[in-house]
PDB file of N, CA and C in Angstrom:
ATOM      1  N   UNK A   1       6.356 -27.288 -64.702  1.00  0.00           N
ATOM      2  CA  UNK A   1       6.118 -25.930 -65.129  1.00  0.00           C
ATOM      3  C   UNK A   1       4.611 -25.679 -65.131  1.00  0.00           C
ATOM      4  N   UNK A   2       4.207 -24.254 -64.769  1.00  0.00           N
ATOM      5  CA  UNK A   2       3.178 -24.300 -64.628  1.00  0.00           C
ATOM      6  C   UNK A   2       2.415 -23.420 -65.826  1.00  0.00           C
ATOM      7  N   UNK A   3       1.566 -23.834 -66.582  1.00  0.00           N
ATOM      8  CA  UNK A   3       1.348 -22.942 -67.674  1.00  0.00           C
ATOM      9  C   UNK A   3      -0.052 -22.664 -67.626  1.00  0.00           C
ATOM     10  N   UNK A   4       0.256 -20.952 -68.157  1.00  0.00           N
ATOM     11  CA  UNK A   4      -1.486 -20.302 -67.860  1.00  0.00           C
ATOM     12  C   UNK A   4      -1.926 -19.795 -69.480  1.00  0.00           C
ATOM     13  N   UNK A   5      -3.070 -20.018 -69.431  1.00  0.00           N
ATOM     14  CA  UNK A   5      -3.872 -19.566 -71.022  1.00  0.00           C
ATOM     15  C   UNK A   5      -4.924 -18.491 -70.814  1.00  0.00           C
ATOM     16  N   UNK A   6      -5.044 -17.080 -71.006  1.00  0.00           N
ATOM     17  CA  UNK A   6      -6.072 -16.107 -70.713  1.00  0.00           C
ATOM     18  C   UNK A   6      -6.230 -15.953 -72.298  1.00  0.00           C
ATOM     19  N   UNK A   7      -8.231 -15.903 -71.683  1.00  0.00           N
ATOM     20  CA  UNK A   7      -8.832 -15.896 -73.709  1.00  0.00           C
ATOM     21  C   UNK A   7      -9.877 -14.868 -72.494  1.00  0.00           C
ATOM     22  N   UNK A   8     -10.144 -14.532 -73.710  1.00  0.00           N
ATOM     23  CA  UNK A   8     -11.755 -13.367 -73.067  1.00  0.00           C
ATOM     24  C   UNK A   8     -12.752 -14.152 -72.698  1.00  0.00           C
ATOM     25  N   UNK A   9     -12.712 -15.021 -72.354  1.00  0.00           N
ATOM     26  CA  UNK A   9     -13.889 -15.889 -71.746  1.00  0.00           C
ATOM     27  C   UNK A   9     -12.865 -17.084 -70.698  1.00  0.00           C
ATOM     28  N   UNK A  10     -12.036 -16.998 -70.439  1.00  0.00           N
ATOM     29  CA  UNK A  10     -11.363 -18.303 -69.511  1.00  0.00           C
ATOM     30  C   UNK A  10      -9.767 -18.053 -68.935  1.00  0.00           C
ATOM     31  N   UNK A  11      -9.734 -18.403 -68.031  1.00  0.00           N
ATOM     32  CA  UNK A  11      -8.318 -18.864 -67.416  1.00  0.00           C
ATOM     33  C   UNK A  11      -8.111 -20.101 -67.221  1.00  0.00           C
ATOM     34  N   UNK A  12      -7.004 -21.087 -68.284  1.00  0.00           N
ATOM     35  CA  UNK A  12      -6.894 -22.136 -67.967  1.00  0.00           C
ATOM     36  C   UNK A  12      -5.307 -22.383 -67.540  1.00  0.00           C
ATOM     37  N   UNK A  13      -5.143 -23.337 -66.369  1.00  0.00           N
ATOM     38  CA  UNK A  13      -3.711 -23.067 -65.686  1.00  0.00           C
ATOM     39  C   UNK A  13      -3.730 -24.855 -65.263  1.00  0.00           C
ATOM     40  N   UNK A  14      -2.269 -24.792 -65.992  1.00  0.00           N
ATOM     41  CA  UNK A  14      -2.147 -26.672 -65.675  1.00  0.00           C
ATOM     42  C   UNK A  14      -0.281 -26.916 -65.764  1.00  0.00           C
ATOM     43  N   UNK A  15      -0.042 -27.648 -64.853  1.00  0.00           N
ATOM     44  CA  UNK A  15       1.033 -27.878 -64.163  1.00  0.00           C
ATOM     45  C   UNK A  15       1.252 -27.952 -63.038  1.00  0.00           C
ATOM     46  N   UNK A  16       2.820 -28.194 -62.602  1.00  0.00           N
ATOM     47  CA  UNK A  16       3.112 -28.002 -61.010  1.00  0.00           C
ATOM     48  C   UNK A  16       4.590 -27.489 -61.074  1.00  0.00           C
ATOM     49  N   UNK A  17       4.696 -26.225 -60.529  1.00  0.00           N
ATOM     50  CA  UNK A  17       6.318 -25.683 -60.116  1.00  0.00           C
ATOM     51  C   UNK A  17       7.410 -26.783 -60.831  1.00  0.00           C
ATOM     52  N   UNK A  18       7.210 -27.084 -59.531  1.00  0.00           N
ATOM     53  CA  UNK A  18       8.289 -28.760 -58.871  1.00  0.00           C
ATOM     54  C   UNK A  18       9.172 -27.842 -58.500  1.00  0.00           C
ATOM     55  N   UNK A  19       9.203 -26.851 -57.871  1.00  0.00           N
ATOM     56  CA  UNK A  19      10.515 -26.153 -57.139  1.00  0.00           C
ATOM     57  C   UNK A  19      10.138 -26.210 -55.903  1.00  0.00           C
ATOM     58  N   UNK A  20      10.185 -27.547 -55.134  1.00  0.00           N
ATOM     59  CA  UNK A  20      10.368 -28.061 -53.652  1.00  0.00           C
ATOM     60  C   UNK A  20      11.448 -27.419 -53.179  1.00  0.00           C
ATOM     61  N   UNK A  21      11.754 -26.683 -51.752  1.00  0.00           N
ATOM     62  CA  UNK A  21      12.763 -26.355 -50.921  1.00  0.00           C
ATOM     63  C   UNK A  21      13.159 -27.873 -50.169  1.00  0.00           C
ATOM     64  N   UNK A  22      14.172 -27.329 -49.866  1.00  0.00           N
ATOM     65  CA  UNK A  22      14.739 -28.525 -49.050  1.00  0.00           C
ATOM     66  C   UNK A  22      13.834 -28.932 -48.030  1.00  0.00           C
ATOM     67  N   UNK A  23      12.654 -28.486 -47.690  1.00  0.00           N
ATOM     68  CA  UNK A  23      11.674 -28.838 -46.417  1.00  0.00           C
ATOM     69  C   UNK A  23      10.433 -29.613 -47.096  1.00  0.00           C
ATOM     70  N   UNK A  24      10.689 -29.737 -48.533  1.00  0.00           N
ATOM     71  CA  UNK A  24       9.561 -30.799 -49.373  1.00  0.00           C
ATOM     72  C   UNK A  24       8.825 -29.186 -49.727  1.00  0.00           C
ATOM     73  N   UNK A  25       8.339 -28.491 -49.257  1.00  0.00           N
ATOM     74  CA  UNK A  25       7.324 -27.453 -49.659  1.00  0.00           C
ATOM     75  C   UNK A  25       7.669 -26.311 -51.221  1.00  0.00           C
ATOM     76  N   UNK A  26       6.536 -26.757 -51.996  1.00  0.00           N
ATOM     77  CA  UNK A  26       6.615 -25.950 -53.351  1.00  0.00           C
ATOM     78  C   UNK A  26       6.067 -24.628 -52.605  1.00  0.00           C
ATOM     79  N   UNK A  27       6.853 -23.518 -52.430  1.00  0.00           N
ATOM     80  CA  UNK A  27       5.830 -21.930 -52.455  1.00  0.00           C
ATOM     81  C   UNK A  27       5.404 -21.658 -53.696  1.00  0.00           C
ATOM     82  N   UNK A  28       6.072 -21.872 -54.697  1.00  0.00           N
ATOM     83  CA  UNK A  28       5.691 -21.377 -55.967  1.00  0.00           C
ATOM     84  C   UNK A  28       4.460 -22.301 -56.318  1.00  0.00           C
ATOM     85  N   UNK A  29       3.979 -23.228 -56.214  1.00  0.00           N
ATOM     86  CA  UNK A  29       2.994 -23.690 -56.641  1.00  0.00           C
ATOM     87  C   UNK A  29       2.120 -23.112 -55.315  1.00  0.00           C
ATOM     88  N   UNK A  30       2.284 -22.814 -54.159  1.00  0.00           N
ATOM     89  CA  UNK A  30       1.169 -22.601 -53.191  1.00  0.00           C
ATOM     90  C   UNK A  30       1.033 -21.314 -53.206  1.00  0.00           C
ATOM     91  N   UNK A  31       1.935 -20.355 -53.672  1.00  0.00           N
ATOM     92  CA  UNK A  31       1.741 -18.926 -54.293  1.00  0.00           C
ATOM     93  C   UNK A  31       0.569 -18.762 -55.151  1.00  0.00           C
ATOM     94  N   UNK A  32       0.838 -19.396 -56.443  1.00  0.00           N
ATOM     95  CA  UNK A  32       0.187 -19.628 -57.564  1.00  0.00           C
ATOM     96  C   UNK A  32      -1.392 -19.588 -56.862  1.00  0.00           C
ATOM     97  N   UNK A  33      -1.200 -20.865 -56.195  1.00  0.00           N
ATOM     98  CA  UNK A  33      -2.705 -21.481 -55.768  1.00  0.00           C
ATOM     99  C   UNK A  33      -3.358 -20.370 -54.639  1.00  0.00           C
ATOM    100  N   UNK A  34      -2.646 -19.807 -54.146  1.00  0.00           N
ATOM    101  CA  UNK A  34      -3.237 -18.406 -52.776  1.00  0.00           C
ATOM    102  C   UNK A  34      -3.959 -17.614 -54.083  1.00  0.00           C
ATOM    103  N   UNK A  35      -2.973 -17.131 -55.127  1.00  0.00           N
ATOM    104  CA  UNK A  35      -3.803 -16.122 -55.927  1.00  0.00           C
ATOM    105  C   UNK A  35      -4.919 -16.725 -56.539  1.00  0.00           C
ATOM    106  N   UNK A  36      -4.357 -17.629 -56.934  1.00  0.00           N
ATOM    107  CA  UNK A  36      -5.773 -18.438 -57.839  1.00  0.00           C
ATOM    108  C   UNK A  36      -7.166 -18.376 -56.651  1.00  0.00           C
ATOM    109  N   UNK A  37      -7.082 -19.106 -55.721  1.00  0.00           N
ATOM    110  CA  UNK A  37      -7.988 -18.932 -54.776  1.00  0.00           C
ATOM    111  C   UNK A  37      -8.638 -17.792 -54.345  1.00  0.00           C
ATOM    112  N   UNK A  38      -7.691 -16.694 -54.255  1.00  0.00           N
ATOM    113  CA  UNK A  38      -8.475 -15.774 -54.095  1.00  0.00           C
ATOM    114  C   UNK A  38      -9.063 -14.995 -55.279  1.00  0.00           C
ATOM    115  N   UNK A  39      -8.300 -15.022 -56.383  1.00  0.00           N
ATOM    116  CA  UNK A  39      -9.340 -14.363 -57.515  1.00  0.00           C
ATOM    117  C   UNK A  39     -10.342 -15.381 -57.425  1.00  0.00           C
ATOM    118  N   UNK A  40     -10.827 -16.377 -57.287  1.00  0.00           N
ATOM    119  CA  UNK A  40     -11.967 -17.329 -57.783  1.00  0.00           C
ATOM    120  C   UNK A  40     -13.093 -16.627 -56.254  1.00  0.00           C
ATOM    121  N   UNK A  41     -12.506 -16.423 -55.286  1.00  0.00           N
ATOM    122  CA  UNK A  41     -13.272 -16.193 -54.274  1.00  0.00           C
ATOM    123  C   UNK A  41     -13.670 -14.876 -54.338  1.00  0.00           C
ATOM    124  N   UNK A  42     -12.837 -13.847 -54.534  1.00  0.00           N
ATOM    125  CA  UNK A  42     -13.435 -12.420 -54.987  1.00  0.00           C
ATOM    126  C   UNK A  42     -14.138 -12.267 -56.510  1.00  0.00           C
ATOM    127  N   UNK A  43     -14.035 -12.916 -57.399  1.00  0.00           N
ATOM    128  CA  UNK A  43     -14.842 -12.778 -58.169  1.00  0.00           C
ATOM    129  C   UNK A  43     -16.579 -13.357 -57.444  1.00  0.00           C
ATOM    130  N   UNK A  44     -16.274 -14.156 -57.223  1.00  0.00           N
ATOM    131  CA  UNK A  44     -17.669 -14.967 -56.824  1.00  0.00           C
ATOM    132  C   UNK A  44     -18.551 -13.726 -55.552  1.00  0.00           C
ATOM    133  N   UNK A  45     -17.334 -13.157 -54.804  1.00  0.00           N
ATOM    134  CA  UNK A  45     -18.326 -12.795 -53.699  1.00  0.00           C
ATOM    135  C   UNK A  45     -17.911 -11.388 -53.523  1.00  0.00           C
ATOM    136  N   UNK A  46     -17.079 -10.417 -54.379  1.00  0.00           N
ATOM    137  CA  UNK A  46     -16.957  -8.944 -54.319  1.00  0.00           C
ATOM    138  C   UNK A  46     -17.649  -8.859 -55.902  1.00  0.00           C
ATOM    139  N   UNK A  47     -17.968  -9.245 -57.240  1.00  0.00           N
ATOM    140  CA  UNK A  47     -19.164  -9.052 -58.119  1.00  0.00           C
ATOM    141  C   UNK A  47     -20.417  -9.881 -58.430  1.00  0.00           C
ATOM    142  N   UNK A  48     -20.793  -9.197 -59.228  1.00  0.00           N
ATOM    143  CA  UNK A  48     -21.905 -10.042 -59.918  1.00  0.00           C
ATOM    144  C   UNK A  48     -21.827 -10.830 -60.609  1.00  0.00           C
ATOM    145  N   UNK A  49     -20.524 -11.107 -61.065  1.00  0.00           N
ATOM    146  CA  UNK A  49     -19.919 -11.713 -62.282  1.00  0.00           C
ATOM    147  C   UNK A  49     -20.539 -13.225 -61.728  1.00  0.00           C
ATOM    148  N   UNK A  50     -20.816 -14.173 -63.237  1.00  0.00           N
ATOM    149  CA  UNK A  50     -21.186 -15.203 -63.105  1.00  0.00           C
ATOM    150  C   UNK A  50     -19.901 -16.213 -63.581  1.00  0.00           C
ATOM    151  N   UNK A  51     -19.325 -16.886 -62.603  1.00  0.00           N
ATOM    152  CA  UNK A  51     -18.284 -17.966 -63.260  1.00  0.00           C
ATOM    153  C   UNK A  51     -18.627 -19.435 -63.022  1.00  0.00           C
ATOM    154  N   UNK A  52     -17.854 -19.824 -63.828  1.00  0.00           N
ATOM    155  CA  UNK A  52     -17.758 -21.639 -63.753  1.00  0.00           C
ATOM    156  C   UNK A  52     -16.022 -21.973 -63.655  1.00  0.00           C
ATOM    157  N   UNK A  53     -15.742 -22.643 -62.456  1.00  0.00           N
ATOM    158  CA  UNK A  53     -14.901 -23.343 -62.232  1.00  0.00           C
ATOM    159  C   UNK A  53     -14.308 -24.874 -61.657  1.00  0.00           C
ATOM    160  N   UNK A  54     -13.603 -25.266 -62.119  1.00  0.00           N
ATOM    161  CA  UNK A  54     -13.197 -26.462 -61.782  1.00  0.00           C
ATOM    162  C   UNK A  54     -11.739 -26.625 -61.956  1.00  0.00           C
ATOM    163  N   UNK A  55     -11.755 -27.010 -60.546  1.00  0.00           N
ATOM    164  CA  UNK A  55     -10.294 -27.570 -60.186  1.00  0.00           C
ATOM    165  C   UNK A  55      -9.837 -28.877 -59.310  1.00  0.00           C
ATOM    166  N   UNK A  56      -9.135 -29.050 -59.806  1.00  0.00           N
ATOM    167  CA  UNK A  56      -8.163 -30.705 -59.642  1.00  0.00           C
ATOM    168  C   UNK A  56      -6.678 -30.397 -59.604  1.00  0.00           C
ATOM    169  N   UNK A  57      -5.926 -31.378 -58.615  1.00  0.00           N
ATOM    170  CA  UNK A  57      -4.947 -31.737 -58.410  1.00  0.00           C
ATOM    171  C   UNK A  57      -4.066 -30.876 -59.926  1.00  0.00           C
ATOM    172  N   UNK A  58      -2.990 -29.736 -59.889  1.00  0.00           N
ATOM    173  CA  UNK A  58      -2.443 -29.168 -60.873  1.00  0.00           C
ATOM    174  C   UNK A  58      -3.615 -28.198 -62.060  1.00  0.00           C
ATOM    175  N   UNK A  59      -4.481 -28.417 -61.982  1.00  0.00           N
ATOM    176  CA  UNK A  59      -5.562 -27.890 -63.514  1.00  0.00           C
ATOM    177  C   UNK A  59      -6.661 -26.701 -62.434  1.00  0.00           C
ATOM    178  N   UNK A  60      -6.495 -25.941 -63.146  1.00  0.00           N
ATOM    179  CA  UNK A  60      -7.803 -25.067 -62.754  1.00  0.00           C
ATOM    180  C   UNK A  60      -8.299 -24.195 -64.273  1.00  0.00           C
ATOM    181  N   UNK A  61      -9.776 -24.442 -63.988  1.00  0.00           N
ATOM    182  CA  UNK A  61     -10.667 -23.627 -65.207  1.00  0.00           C
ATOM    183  C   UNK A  61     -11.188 -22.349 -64.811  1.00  0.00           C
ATOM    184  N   UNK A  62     -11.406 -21.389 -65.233  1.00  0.00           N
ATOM    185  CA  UNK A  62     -11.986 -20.724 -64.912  1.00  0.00           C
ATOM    186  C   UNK A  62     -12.945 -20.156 -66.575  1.00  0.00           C
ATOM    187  N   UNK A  63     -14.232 -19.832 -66.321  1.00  0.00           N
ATOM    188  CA  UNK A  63     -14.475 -18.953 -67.345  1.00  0.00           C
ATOM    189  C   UNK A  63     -15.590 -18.799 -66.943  1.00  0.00           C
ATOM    190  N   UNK A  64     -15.995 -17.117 -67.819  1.00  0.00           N
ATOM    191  CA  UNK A  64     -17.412 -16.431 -67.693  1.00  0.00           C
ATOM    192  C   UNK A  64     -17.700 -16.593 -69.163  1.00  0.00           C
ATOM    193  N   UNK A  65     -19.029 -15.769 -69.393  1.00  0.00           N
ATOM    194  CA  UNK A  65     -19.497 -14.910 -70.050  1.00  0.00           C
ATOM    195  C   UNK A  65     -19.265 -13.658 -70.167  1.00  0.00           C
ATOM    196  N   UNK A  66     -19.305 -13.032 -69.472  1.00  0.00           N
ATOM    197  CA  UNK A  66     -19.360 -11.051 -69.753  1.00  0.00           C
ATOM    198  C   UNK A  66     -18.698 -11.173 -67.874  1.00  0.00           C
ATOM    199  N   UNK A  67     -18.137 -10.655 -67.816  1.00  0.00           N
ATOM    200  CA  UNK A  67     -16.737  -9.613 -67.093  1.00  0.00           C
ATOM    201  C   UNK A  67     -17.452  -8.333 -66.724  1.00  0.00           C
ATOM    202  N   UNK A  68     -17.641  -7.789 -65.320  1.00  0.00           N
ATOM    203  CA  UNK A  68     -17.925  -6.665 -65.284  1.00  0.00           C
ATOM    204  C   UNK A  68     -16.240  -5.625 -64.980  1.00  0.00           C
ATOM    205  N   UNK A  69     -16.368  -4.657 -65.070  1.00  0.00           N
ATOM    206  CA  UNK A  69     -15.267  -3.891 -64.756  1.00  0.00           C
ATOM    207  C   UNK A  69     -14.831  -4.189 -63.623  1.00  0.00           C
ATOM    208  N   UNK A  70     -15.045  -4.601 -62.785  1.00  0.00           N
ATOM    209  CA  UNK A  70     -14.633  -4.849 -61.181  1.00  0.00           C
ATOM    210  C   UNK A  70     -14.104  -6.230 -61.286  1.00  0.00           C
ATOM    211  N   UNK A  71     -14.577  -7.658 -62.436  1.00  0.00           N
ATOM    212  CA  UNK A  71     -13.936  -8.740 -62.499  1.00  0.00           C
ATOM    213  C   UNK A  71     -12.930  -8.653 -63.385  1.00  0.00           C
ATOM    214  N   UNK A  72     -13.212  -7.716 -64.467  1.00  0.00           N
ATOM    215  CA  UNK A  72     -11.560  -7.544 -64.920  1.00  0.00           C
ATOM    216  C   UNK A  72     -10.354  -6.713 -64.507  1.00  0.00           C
ATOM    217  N   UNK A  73     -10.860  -5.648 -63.210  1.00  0.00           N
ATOM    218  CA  UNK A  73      -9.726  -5.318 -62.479  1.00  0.00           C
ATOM    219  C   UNK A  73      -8.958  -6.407 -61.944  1.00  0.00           C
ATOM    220  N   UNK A  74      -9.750  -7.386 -61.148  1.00  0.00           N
ATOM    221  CA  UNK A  74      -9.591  -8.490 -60.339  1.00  0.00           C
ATOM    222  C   UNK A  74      -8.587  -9.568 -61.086  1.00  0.00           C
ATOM    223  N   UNK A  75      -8.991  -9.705 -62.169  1.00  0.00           N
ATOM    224  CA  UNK A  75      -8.059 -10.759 -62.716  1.00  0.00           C
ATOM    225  C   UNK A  75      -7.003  -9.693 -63.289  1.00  0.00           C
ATOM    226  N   UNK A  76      -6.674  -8.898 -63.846  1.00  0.00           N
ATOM    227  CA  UNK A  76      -5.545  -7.912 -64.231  1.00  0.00           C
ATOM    228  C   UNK A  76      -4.758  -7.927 -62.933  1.00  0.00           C
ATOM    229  N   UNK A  77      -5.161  -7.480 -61.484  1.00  0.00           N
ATOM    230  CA  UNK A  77      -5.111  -7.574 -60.050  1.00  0.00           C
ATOM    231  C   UNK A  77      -3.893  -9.275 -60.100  1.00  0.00           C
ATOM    232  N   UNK A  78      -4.529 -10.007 -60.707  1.00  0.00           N
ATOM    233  CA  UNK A  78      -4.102 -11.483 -59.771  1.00  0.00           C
ATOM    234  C   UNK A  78      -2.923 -11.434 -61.132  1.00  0.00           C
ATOM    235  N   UNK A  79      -3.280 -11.380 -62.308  1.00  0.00           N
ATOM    236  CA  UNK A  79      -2.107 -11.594 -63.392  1.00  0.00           C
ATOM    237  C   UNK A  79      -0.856 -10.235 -62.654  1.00  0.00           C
ATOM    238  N   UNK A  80      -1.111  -9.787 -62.398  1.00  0.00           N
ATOM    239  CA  UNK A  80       0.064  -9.121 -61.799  1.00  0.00           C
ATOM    240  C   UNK A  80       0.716  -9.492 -60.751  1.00  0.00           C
ATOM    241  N   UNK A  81       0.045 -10.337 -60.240  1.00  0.00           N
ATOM    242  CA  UNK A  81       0.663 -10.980 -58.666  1.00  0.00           C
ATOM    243  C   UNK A  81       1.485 -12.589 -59.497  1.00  0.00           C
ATOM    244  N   UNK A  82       1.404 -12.921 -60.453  1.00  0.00           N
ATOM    245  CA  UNK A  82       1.657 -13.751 -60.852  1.00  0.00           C
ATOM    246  C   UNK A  82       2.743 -12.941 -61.555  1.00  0.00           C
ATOM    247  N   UNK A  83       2.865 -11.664 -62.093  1.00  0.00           N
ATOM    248  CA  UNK A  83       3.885 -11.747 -63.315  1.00  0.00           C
ATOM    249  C   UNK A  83       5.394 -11.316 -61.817  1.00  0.00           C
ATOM    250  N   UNK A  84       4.897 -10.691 -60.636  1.00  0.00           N
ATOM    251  CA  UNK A  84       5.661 -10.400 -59.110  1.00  0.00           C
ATOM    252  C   UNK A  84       6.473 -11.427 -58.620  1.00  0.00           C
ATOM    253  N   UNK A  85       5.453 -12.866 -58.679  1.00  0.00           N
ATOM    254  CA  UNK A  85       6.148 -13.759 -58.260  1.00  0.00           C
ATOM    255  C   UNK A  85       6.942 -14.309 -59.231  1.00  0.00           C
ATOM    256  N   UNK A  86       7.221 -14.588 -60.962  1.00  0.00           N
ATOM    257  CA  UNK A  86       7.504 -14.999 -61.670  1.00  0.00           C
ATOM    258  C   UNK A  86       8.999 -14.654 -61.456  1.00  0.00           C
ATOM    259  N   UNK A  87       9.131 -12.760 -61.795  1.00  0.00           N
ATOM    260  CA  UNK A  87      10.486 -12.108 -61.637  1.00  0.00           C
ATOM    261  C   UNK A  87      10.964 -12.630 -60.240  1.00  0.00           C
ATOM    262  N   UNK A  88      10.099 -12.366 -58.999  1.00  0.00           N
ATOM    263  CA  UNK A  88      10.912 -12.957 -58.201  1.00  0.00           C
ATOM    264  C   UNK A  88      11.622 -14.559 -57.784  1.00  0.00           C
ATOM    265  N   UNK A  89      11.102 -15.545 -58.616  1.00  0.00           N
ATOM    266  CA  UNK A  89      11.609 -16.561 -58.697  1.00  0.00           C
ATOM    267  C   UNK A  89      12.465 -16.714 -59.416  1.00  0.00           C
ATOM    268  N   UNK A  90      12.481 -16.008 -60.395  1.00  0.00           N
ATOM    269  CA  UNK A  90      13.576 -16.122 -61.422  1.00  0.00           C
ATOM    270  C   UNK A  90      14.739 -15.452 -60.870  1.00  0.00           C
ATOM    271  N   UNK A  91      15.196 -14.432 -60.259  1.00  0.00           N
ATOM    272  CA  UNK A  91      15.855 -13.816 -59.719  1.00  0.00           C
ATOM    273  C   UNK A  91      16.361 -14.343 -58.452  1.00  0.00           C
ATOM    274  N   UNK A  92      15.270 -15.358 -57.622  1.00  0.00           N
ATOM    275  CA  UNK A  92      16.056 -15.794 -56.579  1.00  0.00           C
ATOM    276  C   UNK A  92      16.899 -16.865 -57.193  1.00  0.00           C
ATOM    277  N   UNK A  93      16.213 -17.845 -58.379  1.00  0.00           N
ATOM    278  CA  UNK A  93      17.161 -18.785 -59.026  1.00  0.00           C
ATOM    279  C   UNK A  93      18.600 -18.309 -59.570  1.00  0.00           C
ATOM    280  N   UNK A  94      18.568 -17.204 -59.831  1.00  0.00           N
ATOM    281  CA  UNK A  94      19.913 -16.695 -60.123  1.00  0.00           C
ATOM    282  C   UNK A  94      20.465 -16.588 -59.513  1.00  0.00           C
ATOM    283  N   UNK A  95      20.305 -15.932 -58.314  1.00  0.00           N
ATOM    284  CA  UNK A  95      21.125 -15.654 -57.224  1.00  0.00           C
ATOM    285  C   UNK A  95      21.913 -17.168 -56.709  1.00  0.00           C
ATOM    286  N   UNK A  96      21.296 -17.950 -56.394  1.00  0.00           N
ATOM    287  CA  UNK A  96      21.845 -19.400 -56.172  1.00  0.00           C
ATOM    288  C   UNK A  96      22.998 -19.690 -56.673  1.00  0.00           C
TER     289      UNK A  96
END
């Protein structure tokens, strides 16, 4: 399971899916990791915003100081792509 922590200064996200398809491949963890990647990459290079991150195998950190309006669209932006894929996993699990 993959679990995320948002505080006004950090995103901390640690786990792994483990919902492998029959072809070995987690989407839900490489979902996860597309958004994660790209909020860390548009924060860094569409604001001014100053971050610190570190990531390892399952764990990613993220945190600032001060958030400009354009980095908290961005992460509101990616928590929504996360709450998209959530319903839709849950819903394809049902269907099964």
């Amino acid at each position: 399971m993959i679990t995320i922590k948002i505080t006004d200064r950090s995103i901390r996200m640690n786990g792994h899916a483990c919902r492998k398809s029959p072809d070995g491949i987690d989407r839900v963890c490489t979902a996860v990791s597309a958004l994660t990647c790209n909020l860390i990459n548009s924060l860094e290079d569409l604001t001014g915003d100053r971050i610190r991150v570190e990531t390892a195998s399952g764990m990613t950190v993220i945190e600032w100081e001060d958030l400009s309006d354009g980095g908290k669209l961005l992460i509101d932006s990616w928590f929504l792509g996360l709450q998209c894929l959530a319903r839709n996993t849950i819903a394809y699990s049902l269907s099964k």
